[in-house]
PDB file of N, CA and C in Angstrom:
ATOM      1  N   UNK A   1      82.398  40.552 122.125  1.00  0.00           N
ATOM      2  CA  UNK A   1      83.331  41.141 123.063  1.00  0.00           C
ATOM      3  C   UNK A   1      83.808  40.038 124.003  1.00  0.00           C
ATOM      4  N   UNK A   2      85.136  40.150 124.291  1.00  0.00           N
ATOM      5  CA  UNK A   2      85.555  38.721 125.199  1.00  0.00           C
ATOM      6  C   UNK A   2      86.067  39.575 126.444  1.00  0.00           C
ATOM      7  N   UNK A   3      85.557  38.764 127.064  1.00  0.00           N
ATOM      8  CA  UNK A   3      85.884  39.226 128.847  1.00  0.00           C
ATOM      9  C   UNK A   3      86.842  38.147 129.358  1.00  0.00           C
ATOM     10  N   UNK A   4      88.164  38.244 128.876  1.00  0.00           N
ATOM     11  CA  UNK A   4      88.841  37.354 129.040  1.00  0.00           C
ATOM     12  C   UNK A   4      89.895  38.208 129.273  1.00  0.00           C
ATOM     13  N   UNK A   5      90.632  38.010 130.215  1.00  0.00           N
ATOM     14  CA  UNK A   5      91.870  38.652 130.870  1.00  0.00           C
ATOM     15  C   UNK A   5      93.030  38.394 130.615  1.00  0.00           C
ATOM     16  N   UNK A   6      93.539  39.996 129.832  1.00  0.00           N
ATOM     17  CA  UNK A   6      94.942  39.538 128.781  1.00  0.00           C
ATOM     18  C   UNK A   6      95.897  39.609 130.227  1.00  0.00           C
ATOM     19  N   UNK A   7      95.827  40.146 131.312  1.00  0.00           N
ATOM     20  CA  UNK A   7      96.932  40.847 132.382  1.00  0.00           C
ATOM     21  C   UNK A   7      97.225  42.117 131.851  1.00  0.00           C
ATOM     22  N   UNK A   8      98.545  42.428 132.334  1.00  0.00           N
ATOM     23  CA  UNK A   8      98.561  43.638 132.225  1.00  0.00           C
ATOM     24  C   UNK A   8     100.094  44.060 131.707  1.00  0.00           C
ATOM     25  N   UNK A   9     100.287  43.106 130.726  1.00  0.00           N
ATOM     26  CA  UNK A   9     101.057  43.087 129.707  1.00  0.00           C
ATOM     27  C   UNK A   9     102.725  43.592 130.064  1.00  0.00           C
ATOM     28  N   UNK A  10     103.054  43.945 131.453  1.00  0.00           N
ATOM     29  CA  UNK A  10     104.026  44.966 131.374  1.00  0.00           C
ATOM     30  C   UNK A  10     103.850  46.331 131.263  1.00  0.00           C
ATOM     31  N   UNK A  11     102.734  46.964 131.602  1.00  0.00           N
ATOM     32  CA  UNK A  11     102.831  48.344 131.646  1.00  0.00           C
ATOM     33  C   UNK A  11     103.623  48.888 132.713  1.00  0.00           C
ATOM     34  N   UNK A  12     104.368  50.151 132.389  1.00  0.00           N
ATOM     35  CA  UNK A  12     105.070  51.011 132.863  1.00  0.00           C
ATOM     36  C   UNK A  12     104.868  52.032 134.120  1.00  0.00           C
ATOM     37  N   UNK A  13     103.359  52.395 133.339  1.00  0.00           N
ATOM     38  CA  UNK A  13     102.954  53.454 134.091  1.00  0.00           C
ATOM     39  C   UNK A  13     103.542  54.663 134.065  1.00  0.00           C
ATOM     40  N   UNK A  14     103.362  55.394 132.577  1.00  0.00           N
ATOM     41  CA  UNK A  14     104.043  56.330 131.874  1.00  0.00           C
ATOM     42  C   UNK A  14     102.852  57.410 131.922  1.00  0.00           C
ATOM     43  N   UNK A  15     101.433  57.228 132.786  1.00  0.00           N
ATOM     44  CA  UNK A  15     100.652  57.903 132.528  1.00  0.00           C
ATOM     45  C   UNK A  15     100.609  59.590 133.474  1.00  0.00           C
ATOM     46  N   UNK A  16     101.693  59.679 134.556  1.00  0.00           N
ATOM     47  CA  UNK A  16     101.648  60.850 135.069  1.00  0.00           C
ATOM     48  C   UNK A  16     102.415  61.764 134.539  1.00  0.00           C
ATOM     49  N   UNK A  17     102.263  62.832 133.450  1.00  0.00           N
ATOM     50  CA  UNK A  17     102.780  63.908 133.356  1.00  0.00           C
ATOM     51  C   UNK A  17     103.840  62.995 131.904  1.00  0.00           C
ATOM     52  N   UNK A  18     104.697  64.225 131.480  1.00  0.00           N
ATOM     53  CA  UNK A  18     105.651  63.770 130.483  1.00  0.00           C
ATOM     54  C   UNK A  18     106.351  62.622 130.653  1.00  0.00           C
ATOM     55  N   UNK A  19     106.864  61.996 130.374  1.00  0.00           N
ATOM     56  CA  UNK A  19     107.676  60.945 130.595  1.00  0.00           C
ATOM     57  C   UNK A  19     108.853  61.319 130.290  1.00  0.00           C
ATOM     58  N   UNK A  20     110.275  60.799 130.963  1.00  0.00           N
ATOM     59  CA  UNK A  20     111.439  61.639 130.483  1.00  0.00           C
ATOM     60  C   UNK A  20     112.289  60.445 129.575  1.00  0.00           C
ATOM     61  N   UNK A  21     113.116  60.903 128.940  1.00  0.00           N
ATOM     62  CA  UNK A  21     113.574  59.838 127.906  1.00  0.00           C
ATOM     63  C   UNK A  21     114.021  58.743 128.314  1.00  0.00           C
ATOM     64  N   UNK A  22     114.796  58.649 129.314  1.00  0.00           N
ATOM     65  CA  UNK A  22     115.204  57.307 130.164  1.00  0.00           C
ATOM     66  C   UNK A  22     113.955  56.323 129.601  1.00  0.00           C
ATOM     67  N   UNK A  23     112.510  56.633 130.028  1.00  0.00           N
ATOM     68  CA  UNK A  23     111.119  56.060 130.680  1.00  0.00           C
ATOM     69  C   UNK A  23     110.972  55.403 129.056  1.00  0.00           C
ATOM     70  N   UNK A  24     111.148  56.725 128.286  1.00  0.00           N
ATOM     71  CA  UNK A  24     111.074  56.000 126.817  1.00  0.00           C
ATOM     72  C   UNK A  24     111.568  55.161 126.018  1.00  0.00           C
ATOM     73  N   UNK A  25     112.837  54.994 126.799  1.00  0.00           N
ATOM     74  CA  UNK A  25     113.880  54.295 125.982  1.00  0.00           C
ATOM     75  C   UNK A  25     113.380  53.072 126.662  1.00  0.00           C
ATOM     76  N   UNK A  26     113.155  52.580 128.071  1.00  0.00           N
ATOM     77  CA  UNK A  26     112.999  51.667 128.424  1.00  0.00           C
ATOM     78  C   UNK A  26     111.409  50.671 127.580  1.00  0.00           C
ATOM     79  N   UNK A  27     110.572  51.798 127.626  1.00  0.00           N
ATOM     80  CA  UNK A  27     109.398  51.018 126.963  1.00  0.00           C
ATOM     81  C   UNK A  27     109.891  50.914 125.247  1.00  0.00           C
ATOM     82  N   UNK A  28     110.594  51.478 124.815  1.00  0.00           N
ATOM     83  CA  UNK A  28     111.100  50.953 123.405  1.00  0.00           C
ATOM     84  C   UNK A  28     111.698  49.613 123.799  1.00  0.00           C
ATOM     85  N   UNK A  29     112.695  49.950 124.527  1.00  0.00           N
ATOM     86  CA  UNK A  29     112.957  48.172 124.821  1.00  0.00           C
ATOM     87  C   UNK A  29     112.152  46.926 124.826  1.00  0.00           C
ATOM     88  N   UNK A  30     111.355  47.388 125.729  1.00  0.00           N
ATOM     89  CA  UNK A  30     110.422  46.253 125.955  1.00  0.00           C
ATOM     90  C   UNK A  30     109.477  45.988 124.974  1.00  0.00           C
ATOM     91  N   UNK A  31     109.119  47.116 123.790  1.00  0.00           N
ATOM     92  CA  UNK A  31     108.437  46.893 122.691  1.00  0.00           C
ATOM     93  C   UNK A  31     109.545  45.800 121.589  1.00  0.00           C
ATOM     94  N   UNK A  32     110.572  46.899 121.462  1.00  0.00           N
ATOM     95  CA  UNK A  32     111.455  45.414 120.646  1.00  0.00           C
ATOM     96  C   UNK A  32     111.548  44.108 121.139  1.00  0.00           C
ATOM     97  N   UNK A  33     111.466  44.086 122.630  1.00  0.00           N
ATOM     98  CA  UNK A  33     111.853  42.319 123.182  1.00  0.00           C
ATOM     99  C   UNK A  33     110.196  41.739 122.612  1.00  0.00           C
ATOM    100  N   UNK A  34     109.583  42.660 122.851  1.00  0.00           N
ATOM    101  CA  UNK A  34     108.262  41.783 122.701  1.00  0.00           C
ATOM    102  C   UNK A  34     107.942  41.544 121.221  1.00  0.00           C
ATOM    103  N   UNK A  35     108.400  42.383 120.761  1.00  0.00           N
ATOM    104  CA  UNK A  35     108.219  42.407 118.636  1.00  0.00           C
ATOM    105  C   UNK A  35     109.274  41.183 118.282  1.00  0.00           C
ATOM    106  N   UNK A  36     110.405  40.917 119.089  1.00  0.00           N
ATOM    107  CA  UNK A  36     111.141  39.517 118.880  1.00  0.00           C
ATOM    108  C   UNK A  36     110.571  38.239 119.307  1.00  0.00           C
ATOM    109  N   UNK A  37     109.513  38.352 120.093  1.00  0.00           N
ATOM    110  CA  UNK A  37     108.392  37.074 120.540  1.00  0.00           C
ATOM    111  C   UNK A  37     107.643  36.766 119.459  1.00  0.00           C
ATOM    112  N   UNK A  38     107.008  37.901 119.613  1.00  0.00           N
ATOM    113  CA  UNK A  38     105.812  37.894 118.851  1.00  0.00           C
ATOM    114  C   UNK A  38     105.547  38.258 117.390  1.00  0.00           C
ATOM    115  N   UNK A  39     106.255  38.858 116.667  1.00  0.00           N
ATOM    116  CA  UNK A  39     106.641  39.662 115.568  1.00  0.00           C
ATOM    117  C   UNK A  39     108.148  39.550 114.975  1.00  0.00           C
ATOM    118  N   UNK A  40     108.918  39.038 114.704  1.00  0.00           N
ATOM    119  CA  UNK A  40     110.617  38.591 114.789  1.00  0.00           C
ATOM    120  C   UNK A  40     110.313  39.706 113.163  1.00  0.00           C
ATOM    121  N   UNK A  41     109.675  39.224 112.695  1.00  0.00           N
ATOM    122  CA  UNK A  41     109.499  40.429 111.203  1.00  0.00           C
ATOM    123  C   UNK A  41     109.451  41.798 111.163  1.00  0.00           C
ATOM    124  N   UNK A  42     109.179  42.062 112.750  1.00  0.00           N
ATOM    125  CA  UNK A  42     109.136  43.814 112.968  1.00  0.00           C
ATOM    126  C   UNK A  42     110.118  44.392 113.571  1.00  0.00           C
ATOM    127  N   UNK A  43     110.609  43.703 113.928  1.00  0.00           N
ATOM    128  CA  UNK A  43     111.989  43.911 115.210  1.00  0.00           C
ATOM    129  C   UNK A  43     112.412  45.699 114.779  1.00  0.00           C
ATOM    130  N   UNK A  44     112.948  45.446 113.519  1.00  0.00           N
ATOM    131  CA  UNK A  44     113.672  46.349 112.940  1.00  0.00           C
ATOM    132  C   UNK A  44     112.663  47.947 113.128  1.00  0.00           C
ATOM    133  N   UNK A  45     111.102  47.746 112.996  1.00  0.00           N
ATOM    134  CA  UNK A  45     110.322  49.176 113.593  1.00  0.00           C
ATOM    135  C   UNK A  45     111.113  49.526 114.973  1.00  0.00           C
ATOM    136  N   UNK A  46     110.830  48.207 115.781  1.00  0.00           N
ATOM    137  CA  UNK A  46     111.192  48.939 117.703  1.00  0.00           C
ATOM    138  C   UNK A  46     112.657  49.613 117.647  1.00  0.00           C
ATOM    139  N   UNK A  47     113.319  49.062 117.078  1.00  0.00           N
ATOM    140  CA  UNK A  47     115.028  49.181 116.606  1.00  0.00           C
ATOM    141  C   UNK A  47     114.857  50.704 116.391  1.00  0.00           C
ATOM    142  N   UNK A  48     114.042  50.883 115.573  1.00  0.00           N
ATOM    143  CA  UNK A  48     113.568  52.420 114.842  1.00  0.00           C
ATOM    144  C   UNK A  48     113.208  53.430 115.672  1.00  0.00           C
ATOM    145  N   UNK A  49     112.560  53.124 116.342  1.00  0.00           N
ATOM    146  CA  UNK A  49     111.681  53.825 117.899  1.00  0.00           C
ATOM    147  C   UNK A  49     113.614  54.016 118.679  1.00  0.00           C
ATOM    148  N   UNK A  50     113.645  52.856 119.155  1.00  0.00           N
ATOM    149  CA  UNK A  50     115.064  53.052 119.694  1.00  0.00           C
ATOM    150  C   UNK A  50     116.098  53.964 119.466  1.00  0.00           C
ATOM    151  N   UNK A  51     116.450  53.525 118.384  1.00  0.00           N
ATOM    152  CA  UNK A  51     117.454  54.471 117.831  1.00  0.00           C
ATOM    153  C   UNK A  51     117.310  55.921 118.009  1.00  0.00           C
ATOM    154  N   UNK A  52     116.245  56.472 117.452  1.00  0.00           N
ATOM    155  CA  UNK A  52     115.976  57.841 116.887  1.00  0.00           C
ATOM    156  C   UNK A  52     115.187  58.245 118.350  1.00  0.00           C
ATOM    157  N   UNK A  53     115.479  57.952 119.598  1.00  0.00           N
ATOM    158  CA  UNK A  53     115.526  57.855 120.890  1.00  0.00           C
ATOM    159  C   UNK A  53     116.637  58.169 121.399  1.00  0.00           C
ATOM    160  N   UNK A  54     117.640  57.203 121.041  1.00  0.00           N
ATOM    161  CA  UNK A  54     119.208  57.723 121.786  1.00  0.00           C
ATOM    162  C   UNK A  54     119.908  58.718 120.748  1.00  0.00           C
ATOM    163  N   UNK A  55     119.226  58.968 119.680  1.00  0.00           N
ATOM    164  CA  UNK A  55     119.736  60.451 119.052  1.00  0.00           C
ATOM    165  C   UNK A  55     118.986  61.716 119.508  1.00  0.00           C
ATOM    166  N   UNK A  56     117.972  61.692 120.248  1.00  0.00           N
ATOM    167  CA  UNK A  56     117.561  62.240 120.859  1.00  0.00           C
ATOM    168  C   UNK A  56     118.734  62.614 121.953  1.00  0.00           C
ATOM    169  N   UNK A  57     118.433  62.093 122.763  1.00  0.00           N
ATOM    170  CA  UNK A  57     119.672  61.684 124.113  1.00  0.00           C
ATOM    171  C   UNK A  57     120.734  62.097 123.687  1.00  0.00           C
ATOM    172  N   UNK A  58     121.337  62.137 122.421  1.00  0.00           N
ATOM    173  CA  UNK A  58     122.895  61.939 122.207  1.00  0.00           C
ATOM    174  C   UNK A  58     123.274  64.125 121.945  1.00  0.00           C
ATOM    175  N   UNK A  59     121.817  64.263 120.995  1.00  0.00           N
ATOM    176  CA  UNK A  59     122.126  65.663 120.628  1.00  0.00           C
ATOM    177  C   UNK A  59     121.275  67.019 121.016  1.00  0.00           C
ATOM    178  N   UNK A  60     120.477  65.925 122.036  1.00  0.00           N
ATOM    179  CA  UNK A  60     119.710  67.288 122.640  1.00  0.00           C
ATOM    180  C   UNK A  60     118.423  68.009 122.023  1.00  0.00           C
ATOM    181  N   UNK A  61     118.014  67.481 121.112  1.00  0.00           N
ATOM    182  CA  UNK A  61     117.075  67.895 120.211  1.00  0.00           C
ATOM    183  C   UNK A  61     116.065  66.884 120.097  1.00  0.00           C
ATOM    184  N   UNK A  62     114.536  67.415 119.969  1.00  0.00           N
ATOM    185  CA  UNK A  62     113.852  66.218 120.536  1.00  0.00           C
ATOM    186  C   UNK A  62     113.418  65.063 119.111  1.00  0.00           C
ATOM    187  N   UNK A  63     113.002  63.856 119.748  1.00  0.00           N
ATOM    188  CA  UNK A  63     113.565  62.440 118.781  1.00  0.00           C
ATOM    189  C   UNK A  63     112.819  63.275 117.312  1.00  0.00           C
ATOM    190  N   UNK A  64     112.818  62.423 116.389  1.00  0.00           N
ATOM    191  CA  UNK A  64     112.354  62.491 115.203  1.00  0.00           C
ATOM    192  C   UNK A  64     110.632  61.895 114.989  1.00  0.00           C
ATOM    193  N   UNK A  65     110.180  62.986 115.500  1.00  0.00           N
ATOM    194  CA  UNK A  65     108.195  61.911 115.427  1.00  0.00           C
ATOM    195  C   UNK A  65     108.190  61.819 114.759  1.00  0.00           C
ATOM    196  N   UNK A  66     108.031  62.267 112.837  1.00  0.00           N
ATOM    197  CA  UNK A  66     107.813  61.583 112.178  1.00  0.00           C
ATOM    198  C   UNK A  66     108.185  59.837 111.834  1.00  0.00           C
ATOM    199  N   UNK A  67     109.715  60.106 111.964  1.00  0.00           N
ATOM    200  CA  UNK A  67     109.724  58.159 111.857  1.00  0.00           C
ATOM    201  C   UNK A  67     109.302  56.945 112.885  1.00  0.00           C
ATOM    202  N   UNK A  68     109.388  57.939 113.895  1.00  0.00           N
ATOM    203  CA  UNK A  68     108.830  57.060 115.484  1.00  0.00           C
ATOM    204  C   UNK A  68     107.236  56.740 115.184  1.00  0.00           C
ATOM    205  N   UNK A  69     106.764  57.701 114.821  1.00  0.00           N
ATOM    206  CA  UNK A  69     105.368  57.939 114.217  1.00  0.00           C
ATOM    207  C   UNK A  69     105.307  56.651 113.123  1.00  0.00           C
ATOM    208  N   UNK A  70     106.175  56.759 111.955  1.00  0.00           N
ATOM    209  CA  UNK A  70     106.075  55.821 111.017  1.00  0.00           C
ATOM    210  C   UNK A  70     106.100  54.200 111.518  1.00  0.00           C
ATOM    211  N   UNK A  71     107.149  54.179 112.207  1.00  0.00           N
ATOM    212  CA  UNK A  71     107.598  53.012 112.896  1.00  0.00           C
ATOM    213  C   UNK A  71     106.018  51.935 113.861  1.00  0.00           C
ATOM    214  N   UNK A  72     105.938  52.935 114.585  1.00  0.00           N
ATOM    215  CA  UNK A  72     104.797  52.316 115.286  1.00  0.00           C
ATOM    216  C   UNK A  72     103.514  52.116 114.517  1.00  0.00           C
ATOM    217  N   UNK A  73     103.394  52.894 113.914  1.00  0.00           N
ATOM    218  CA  UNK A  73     101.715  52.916 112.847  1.00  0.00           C
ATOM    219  C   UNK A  73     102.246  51.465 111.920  1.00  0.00           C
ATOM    220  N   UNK A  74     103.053  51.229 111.800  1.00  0.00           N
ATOM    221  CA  UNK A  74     103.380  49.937 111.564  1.00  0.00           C
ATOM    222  C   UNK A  74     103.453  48.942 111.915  1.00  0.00           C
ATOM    223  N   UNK A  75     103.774  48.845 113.087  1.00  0.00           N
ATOM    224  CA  UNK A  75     103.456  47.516 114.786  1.00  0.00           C
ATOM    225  C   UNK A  75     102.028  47.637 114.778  1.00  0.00           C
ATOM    226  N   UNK A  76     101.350  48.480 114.454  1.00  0.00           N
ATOM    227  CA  UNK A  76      99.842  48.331 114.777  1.00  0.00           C
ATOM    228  C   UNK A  76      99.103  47.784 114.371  1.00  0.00           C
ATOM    229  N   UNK A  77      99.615  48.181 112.859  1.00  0.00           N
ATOM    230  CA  UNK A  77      98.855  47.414 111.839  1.00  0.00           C
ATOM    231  C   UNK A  77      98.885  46.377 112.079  1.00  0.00           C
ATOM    232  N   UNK A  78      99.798  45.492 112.496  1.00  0.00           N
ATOM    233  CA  UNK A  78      99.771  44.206 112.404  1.00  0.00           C
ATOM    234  C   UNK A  78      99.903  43.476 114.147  1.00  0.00           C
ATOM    235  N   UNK A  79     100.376  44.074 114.662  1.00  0.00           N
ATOM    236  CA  UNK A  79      99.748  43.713 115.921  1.00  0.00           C
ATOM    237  C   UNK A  79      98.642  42.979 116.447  1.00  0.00           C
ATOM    238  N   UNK A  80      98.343  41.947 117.117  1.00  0.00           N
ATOM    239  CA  UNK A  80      97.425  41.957 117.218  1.00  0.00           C
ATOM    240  C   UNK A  80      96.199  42.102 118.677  1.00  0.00           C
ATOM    241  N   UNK A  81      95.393  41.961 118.996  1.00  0.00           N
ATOM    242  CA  UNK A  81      95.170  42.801 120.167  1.00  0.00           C
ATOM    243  C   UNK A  81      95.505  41.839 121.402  1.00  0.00           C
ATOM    244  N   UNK A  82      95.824  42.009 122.716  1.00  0.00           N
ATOM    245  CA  UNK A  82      96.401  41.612 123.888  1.00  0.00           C
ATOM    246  C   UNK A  82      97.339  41.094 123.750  1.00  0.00           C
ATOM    247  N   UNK A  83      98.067  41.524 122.819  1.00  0.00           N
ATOM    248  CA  UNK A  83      99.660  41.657 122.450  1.00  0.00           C
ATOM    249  C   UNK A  83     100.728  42.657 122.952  1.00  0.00           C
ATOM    250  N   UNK A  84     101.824  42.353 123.781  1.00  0.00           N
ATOM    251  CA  UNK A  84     102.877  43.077 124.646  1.00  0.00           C
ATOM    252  C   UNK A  84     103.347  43.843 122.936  1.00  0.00           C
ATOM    253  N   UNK A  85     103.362  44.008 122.215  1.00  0.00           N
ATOM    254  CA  UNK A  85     103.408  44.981 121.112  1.00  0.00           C
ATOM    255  C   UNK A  85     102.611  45.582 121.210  1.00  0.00           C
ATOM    256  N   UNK A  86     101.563  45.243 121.098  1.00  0.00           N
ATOM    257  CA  UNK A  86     100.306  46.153 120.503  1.00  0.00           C
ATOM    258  C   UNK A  86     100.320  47.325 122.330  1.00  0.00           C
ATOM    259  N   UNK A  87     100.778  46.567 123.028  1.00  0.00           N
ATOM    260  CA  UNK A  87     100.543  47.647 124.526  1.00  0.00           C
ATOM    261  C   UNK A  87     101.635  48.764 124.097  1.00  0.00           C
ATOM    262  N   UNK A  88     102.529  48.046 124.228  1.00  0.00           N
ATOM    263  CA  UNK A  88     103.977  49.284 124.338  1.00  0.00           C
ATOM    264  C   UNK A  88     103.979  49.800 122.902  1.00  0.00           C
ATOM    265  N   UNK A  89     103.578  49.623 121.930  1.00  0.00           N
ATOM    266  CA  UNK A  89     103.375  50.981 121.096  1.00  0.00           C
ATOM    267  C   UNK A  89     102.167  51.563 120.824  1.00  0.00           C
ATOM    268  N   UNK A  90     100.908  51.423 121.889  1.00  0.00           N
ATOM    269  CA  UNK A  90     100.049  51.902 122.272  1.00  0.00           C
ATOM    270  C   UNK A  90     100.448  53.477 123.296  1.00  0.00           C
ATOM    271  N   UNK A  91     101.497  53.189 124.030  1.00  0.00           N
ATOM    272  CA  UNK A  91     101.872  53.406 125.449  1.00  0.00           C
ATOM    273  C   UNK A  91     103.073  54.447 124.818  1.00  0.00           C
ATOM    274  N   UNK A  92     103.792  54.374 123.730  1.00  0.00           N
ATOM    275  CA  UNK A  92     104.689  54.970 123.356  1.00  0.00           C
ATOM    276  C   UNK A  92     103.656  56.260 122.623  1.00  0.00           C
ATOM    277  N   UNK A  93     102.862  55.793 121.845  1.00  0.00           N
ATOM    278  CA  UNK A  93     101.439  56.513 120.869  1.00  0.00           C
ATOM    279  C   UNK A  93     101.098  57.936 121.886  1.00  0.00           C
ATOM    280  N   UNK A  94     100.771  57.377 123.030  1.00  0.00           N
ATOM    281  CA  UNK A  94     100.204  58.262 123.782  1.00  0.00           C
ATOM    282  C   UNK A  94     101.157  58.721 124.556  1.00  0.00           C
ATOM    283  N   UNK A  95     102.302  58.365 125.325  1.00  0.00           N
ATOM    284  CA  UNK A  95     103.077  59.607 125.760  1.00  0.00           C
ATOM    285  C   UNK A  95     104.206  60.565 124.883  1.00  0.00           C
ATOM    286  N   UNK A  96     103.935  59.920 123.537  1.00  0.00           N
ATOM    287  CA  UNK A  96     104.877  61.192 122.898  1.00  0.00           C
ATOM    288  C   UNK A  96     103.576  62.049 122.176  1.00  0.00           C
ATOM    289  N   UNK A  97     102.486  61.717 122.344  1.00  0.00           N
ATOM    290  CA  UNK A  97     101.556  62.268 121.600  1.00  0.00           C
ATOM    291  C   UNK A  97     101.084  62.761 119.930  1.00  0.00           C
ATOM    292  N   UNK A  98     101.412  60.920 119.781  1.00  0.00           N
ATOM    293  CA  UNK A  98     101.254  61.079 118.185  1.00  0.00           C
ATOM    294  C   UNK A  98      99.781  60.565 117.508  1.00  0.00           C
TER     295      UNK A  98
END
């Protein structure tokens, strides 16, 4: 176990109550900027999260979990730990509750 201090990666602080889509769209952002650091091969998952986010937004109907679902179980896999990926689709995991 390493007791070594990743910081605190950019968290949001998405943990009181629902988060409203604005909150989501923004931590998708910051998951794609960080999947372009760190991951340039995944980009296209956060893109995924994104998107099917502002179709949310666009038609009123809530996003599509299954592919948001797909998308991230995919950043994970390969993520690796004290990684600004591995946080914000940790952080996305738990406030859409997948």
């Amino acid at each position: 176990m390493s007791t070594y201090d990743f910081g605190d990666l950019g968290r949001m602080g998405i943990g009181n109550g629902p988060p409203d889509l604005e909150t989501l769209m923004a931590v998708a952002d910051r998951l794609t900027e960080a999947l372009g650091v760190e991951y340039p091969a995944l980009v296209a998952y956060g893109e995924t999260v994104h998107r099917q986010l502002e179709e949310s937004a666009e038609d009123g109907l809530p996003p599509n979990r299954g592919k948001i679902r797909t998308a991230l179980e995919e950043v994970a896999i390969v993520a690796g730990a004290g990684t600004g990926s591995l946080t914000f689709t940790r952080q996305l995991l738990h406030a859409l509750d997948l």
